[in-house]
Protein backbone atom coordinates (compact mmCIF):
# COMPACT_ATOMS: atom_id res chain seq x y z
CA UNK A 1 2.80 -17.44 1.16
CA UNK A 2 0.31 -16.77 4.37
CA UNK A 3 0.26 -13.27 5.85
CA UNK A 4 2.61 -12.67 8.33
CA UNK A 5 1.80 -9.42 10.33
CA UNK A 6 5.27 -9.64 12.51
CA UNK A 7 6.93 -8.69 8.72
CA UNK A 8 7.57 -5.03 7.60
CA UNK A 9 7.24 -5.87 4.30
CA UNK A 10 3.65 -5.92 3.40
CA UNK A 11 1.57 -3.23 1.51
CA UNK A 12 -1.87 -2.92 3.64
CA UNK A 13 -3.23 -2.07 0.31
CA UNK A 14 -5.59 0.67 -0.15
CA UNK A 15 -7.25 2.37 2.33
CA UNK A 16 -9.00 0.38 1.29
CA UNK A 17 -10.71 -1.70 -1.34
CA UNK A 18 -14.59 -0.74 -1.84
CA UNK A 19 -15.25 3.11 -2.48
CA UNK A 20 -13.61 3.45 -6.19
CA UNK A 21 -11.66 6.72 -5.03
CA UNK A 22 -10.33 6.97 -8.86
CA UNK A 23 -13.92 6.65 -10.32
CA UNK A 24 -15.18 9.50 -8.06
CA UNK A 25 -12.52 11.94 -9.65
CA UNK A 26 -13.21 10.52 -13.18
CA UNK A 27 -16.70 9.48 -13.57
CA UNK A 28 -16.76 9.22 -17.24
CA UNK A 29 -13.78 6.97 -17.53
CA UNK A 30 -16.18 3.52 -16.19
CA UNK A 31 -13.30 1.15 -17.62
CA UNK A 32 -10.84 2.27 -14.85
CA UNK A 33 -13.23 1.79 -12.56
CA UNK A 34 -13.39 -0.21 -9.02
CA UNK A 35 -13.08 -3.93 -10.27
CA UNK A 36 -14.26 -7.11 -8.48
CA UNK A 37 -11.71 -8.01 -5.54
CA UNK A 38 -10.61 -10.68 -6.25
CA UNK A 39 -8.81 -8.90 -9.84
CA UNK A 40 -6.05 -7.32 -7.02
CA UNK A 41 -5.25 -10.20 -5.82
CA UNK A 42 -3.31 -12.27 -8.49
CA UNK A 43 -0.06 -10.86 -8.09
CA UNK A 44 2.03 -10.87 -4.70
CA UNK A 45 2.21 -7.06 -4.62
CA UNK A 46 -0.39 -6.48 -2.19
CA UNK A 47 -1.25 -8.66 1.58
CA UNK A 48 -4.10 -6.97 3.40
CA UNK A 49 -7.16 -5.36 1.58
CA UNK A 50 -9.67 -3.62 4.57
CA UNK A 51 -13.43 -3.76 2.53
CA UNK A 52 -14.56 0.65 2.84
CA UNK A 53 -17.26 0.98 4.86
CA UNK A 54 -19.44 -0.81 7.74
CA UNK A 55 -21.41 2.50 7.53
CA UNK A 56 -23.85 2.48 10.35
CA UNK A 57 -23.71 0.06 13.63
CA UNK A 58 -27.74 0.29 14.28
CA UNK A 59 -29.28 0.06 11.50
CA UNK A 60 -32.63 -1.34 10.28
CA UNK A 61 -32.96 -4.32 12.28
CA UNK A 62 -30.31 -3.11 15.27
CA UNK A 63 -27.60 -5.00 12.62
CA UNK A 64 -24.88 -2.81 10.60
CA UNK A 65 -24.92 -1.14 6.97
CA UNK A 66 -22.34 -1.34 4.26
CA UNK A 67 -22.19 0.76 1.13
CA UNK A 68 -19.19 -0.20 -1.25
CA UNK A 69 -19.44 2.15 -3.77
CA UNK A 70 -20.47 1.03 -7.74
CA UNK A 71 -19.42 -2.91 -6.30
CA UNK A 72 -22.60 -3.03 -3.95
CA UNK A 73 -25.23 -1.22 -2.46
CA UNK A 74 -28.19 -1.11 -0.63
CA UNK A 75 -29.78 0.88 -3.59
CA UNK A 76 -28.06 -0.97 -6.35
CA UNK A 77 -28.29 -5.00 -5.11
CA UNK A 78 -31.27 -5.02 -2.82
CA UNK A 79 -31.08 -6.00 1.34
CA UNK A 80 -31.44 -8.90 2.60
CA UNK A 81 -34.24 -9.79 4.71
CA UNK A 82 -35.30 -7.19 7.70
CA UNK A 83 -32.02 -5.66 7.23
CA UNK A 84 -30.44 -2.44 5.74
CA UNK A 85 -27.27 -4.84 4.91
CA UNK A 86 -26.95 -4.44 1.30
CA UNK A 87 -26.82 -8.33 -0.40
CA UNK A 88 -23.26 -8.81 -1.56
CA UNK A 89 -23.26 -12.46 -1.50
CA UNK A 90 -21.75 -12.46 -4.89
CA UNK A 91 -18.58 -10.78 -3.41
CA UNK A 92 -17.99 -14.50 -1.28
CA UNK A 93 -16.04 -16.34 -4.23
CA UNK A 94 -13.88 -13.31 -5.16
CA UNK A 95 -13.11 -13.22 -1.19
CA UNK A 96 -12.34 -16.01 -0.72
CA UNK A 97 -9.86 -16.50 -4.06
CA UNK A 98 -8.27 -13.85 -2.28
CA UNK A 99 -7.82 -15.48 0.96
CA UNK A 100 -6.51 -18.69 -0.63
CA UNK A 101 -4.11 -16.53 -2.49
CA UNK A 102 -2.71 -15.57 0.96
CA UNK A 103 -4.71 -12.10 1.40
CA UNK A 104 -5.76 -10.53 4.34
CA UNK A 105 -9.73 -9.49 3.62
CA UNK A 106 -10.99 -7.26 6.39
CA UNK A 107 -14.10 -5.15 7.13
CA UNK A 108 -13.71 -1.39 7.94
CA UNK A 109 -15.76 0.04 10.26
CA UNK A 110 -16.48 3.81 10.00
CA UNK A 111 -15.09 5.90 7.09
CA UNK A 112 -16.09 9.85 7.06
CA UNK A 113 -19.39 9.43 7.27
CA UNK A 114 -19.77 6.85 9.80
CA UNK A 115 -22.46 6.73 12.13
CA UNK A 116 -20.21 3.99 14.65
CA UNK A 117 -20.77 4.27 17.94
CA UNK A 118 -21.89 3.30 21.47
CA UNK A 119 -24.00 4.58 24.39
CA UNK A 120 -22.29 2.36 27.26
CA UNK A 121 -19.49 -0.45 27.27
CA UNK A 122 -22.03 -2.56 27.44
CA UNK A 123 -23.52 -2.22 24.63
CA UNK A 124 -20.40 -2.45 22.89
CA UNK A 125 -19.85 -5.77 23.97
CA UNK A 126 -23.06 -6.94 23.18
CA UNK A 127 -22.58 -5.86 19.75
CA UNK A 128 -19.32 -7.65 19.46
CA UNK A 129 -21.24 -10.83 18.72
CA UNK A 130 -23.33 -8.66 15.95
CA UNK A 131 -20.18 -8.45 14.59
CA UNK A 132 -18.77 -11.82 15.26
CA UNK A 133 -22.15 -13.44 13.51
CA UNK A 134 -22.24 -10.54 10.41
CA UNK A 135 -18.74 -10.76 9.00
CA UNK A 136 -16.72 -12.91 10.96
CA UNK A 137 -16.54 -16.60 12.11
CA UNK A 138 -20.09 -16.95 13.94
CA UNK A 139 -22.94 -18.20 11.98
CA UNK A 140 -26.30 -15.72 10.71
CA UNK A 141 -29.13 -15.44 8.33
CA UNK A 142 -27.92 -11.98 7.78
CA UNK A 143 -24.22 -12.49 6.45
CA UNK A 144 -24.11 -9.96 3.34
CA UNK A 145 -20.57 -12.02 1.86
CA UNK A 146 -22.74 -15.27 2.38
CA UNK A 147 -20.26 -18.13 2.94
CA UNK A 148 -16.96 -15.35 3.33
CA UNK A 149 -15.17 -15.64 6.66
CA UNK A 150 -13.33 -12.40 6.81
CA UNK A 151 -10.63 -11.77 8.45
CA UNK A 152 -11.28 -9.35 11.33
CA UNK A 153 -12.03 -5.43 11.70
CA UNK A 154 -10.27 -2.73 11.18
CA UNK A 155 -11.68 0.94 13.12
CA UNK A 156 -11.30 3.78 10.86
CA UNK A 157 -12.98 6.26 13.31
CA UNK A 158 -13.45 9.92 12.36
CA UNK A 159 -15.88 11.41 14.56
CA UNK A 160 -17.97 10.51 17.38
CA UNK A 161 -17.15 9.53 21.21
CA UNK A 162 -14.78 6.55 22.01
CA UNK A 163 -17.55 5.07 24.33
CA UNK A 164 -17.24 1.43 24.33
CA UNK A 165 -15.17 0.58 21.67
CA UNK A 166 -12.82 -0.80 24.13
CA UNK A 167 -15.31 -3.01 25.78
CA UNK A 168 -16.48 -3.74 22.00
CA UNK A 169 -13.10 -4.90 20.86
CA UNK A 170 -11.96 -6.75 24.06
CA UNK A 171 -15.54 -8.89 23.77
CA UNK A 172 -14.61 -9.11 19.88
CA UNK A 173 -11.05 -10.40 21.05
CA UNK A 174 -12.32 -12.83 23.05
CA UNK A 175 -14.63 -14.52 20.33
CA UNK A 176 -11.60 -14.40 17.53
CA UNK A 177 -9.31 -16.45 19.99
CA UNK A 178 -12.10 -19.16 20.23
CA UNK A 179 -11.82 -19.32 16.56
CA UNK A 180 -10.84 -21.68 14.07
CA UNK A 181 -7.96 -19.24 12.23
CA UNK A 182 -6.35 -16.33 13.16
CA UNK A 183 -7.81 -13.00 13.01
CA UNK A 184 -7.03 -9.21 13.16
CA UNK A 185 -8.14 -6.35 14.66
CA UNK A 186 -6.72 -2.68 12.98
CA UNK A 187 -7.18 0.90 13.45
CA UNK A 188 -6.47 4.04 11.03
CA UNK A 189 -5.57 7.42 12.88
CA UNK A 190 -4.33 10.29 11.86
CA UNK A 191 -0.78 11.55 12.27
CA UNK A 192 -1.48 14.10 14.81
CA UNK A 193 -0.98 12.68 18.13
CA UNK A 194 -3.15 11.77 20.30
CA UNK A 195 -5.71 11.23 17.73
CA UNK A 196 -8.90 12.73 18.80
CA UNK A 197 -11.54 10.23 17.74
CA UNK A 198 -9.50 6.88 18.37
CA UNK A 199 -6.68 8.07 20.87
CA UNK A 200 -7.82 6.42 23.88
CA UNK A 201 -8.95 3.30 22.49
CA UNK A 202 -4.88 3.12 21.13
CA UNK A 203 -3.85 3.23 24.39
CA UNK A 204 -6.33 1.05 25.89
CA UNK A 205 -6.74 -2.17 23.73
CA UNK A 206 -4.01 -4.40 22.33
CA UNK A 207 -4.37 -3.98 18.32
CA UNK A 208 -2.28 -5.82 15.43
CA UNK A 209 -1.53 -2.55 14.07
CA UNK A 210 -2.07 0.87 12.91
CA UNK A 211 -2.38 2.24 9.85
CA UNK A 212 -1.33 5.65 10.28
CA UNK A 213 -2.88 8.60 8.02
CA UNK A 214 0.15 10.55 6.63
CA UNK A 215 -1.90 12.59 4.67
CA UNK A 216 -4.60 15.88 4.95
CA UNK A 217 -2.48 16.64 7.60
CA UNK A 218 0.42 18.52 9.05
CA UNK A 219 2.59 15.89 9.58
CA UNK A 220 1.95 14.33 6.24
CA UNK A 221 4.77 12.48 4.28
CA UNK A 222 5.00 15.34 2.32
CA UNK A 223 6.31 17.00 5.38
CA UNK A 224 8.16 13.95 6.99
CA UNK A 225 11.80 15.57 7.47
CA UNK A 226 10.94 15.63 11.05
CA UNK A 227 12.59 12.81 13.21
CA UNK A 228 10.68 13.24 15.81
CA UNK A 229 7.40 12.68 14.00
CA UNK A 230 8.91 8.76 13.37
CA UNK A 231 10.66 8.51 16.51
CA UNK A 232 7.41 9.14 18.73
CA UNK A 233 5.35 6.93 16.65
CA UNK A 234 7.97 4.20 17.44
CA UNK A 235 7.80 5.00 21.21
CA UNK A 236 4.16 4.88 21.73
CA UNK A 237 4.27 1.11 20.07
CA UNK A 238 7.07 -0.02 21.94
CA UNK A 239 6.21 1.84 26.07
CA UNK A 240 2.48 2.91 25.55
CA UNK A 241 0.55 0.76 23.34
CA UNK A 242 -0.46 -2.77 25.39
CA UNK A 243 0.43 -4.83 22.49
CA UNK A 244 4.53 -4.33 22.92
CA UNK A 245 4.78 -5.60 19.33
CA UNK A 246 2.18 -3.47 17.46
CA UNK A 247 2.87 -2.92 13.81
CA UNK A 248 2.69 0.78 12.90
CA UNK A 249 1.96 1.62 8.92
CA UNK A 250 2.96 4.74 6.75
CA UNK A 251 -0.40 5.57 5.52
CA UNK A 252 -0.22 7.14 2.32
CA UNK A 253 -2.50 8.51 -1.02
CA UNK A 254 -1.39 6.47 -4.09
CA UNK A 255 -1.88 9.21 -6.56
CA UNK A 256 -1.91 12.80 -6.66
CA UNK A 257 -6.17 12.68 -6.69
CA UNK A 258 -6.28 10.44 -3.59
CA UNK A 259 -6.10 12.91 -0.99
CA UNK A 260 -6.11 16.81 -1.03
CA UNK A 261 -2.35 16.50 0.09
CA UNK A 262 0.57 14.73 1.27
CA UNK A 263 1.24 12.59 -1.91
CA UNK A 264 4.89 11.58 -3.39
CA UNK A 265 6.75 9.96 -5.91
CA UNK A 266 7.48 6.58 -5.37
CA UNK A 267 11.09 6.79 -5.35
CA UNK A 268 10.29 9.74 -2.38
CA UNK A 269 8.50 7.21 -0.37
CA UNK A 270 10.94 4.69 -0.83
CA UNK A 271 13.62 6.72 0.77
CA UNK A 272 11.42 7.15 4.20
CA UNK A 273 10.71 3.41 3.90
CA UNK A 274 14.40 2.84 3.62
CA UNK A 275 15.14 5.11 6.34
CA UNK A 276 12.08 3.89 9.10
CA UNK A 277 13.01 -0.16 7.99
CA UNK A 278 16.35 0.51 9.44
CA UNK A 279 15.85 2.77 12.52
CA UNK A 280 12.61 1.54 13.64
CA UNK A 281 11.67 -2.41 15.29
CA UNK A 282 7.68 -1.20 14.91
CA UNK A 283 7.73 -0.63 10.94
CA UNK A 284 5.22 -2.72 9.63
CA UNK A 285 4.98 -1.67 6.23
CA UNK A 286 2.78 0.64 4.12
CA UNK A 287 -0.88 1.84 3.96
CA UNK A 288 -1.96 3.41 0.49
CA UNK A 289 -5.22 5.02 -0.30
CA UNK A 290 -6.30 3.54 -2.66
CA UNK A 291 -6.29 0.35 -4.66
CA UNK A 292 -7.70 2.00 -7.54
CA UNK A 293 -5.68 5.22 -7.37
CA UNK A 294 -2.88 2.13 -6.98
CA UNK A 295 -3.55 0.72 -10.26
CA UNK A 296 -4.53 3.85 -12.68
CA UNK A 297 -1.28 5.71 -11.00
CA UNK A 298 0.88 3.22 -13.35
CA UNK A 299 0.95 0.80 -10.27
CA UNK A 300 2.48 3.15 -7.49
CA UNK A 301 1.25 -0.10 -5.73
CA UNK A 302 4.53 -2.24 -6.92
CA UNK A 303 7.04 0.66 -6.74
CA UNK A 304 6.16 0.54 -3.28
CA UNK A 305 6.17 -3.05 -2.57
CA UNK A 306 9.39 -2.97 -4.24
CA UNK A 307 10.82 -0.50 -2.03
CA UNK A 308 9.52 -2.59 0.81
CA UNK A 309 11.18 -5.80 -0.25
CA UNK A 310 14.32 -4.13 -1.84
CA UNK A 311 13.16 -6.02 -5.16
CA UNK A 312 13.03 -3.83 -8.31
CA UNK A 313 10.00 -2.20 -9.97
CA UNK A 314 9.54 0.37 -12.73
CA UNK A 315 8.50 3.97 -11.50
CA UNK A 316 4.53 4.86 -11.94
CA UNK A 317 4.02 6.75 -14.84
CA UNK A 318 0.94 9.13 -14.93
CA UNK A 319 -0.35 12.44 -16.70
CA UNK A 320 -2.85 14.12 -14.54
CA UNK A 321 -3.75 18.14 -14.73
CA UNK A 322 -5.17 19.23 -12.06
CA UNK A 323 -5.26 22.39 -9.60
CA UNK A 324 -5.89 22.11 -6.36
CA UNK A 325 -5.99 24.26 -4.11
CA UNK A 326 -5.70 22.56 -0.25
CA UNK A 327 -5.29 23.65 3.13
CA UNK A 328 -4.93 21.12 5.54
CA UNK A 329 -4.49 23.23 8.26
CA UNK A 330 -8.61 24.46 7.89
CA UNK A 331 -9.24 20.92 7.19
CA UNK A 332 -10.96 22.20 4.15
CA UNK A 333 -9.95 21.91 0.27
CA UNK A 334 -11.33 23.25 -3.22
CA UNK A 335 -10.46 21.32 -6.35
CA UNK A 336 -10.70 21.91 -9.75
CA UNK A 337 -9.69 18.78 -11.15
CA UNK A 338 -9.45 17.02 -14.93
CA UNK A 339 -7.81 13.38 -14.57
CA UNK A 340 -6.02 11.42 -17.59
CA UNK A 341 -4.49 8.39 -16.18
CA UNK A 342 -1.23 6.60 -17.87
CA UNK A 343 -1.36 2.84 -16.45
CA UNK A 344 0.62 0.16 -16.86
CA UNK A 345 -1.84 -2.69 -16.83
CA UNK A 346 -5.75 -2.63 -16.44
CA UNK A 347 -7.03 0.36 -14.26
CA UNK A 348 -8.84 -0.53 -11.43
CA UNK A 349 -11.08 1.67 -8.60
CA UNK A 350 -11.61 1.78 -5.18
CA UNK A 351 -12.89 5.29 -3.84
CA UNK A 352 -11.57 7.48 -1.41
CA UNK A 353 -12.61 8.02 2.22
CA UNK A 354 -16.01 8.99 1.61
CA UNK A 355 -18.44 6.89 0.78
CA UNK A 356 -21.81 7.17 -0.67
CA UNK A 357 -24.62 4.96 -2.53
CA UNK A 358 -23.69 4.09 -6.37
CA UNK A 359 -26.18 2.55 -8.24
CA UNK A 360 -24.86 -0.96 -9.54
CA UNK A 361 -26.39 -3.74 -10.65
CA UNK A 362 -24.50 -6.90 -10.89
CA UNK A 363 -24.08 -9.67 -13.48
CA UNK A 364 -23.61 -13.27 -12.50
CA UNK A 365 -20.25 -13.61 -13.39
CA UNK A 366 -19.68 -10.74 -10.38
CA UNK A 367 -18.32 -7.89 -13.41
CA UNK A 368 -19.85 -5.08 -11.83
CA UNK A 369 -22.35 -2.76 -13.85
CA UNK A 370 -22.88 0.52 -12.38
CA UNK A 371 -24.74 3.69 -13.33
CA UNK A 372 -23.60 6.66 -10.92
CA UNK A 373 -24.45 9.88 -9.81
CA UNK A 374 -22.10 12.25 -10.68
CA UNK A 375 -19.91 12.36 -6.68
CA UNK A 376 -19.01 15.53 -5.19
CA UNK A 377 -16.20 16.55 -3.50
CA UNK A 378 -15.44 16.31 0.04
CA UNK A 379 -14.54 19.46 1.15
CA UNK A 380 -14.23 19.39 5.39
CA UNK A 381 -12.50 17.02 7.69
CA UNK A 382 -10.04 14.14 7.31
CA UNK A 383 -11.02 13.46 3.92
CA UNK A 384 -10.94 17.00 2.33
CA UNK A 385 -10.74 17.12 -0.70
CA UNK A 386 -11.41 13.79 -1.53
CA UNK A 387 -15.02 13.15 -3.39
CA UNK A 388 -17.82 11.37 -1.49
CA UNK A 389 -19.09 8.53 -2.91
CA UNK A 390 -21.89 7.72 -0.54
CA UNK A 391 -25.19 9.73 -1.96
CA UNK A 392 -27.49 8.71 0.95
CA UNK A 393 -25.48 9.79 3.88
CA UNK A 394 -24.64 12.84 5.55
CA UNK A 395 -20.88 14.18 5.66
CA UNK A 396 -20.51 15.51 9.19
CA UNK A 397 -18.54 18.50 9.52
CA UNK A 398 -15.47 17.75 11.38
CA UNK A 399 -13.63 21.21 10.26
CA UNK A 400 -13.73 22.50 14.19
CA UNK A 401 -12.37 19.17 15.27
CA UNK A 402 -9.48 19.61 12.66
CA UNK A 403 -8.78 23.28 13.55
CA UNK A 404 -9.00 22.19 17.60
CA UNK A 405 -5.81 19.66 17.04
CA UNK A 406 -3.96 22.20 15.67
CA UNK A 407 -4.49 25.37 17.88
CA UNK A 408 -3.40 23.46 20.38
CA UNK A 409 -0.36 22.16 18.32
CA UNK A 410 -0.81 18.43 18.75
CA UNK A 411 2.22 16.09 18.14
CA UNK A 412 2.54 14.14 15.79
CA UNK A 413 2.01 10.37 16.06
């Protein structure tokens, strides 16, 4: 069945498919690893799956960067030509299996560590077509999915000033509706309302939806007995947002290792499903971090999807010691953490909000091989806690943004 974004059924699966969040917390175990794509998409459980990250806008070349963890790599698969874009052609097939399957494949721009930004509005409209040509339906020498259409963009800003991402995603707009399918445009804030690095650009452009972070934060869904955390989310869709039918997502980890807090049993999120299907129009469904996390946490992926569609689905079962110690008020978290993972079904890894260089080289039949560094641990910002993946890129310190939204006791979204 085709993707229909006016449901509130569908699992925007993983926040997101690319960094292998379960093979940065268990390096040795390679056989749970991040698998090709196109291995999450033969069942019906999951409908959207964002690729994690478009890294850098100007790159080598003025043209974007990608890192996608032990899949591909600049390091690991080579550029292609005059470019820093990493050479992922190989990913086009698994793609597009998923596409004909009925799966949303997006790229997400940003991530942690994302250098994403714009001087003016107009040169975020000029780099619209950049875009357009890269990932999208235009045409370029420089496509790293090679033949791969994707299915829009979605803007998981962290840091950084909102200059001209309107202008960019209004030009972007423009070129998707002179298109030849249809296409999406996303964004990923954080609970806490307004969000401070995509906030105006919410309230400014007309997006498909919003996959909202309930997690590393105070409003997590570890903390959602609040009404009026749901009941303002539902408002700003409905009187503030320009696109009166937005879609607003539950963002959530999908195991215990995915985030340094906010995660849940299953059956826990399926009573706040249960309860924001029937008292809010804007529900669109669920966000989990990640598809890896998904699969090694016994499937917490189908539980969900079950709640969603009031089928039936066995509970995830997984063993996992660990002590962590969090505090998502700082925005900071230290971890001491040992992971055994029960799964039902063949474990799979996508990595979690940080990304950073693996080493991979890649066989024809697109089975990723990968040699990593050992990845450390994320310890400011949104994604405390969580381990970086990316080894050539900077974490920016976003611990004084953090602590700002909360001295002066933001809302939640």
């Amino acid at each position: 069945m085709a993707f229909d974004m006016t449901l509130n059924t569908n699992l925007q699966s993983s926040r997101y498919w690319g960094q292998n969040s379960y093979g940065a917390y268990n390096p040795g175990n390679t056989a749970a690893w991040q698998q090709p794509i196109e291995y999450y998409c033969g069942d019906s459980t999951i409908d959207t799956l964002p690729i994690a990250f478009l890294t850098d806008f100007y790159s080598t070349g003025n043209l974007p960067s990608i890192d996608i963890a032990n899949t591909c790599s600049s390091s690991g698969n080579g550029v292609l030509g005059g470019t820093n874009l990493a050479n992922c052609t190989f990913l086009a097939a698994g793609i597009e299996t998923c596409q004909q399957a009925g799966k949303i494949v997006t790229m997400s721009i940003g991530g942690a560590t994302g250098n994403v930004g714009f001087a003016s509005d107009s040169d975020g409209q000029a780099y619209a077509q950049v875009i357009w040509d890269t990932f999208l339906g235009g045409s370029s020498t420089t496509r790293p999915f090679g033949t791969a259409v994707l299915d829009g963009i979605d803007m998981d800003i962290e840091g950084g000033s909102q200059t001209g991402f309107t202008a960019f995603l209004t030009a972007l707009r423009s070129l998707m509706d002179g298109g030849d399918k249809q296409y999406y445009i996303t964004a990923a804030p954080q609970c806490p309302y307004p969000d401070a690095n995509i906030g105006t650009t919410l309230n400014s452009f007309s997006f498909d939806a919003v996959y909202v972070q309930f997690y590393n934060n105070y409003c997590e869904v570890s903390n959602f007995g609040n009404p009026n955390v749901q009941r303002r989310r539902d408002n700003w869709a409905k009187n503030t947002s320009p696109n009166k039918n937005v879609k607003v997502y539950i963002g959530a980890p999908a195991s215990a290792s995915a985030a340094g807090s906010g995660y849940i049993s299953a059956s826990t999120l399926a009573t706040i499903i249960s309860q924001t299907k029937s008292q809010y129009s804007s529900f669109g469904g669920v966000m989990l971090w990640d598809v890896s996390q998904a699969y090694a946490n016994g499937r917490y992926d189908q539980a969900v999807k079950a709640a969603l569609t009031g089928s039936s689905a066995a509970s995830p079962v997984s063993s996992r010691p660990a002590t962590t110690t969090a505090s998502s008020i700082k925005g900071t978290t230290t971890s001491t953490i040992k992971a055994t993972t029960t799964s039902s079904g063949k474990v799979t890894t996508t990595s979690s909000g940080k990304a950073t260089t693996a080493r991979s080289s890649v066989t024809t039949s697109g089975q990723a091989t990968t040699s990593a560094p050992s990845p450390s641990v994320t310890t400011t910002g949104r994604c405390a806690g969580v381990p970086a993946w990316e080894s050539n890129i900077i974490v920016r310190p976003l611990t004084s943004r953090v602590s700002l939204r909360l001295a002066t006791k933001s809302r939640a979204f």
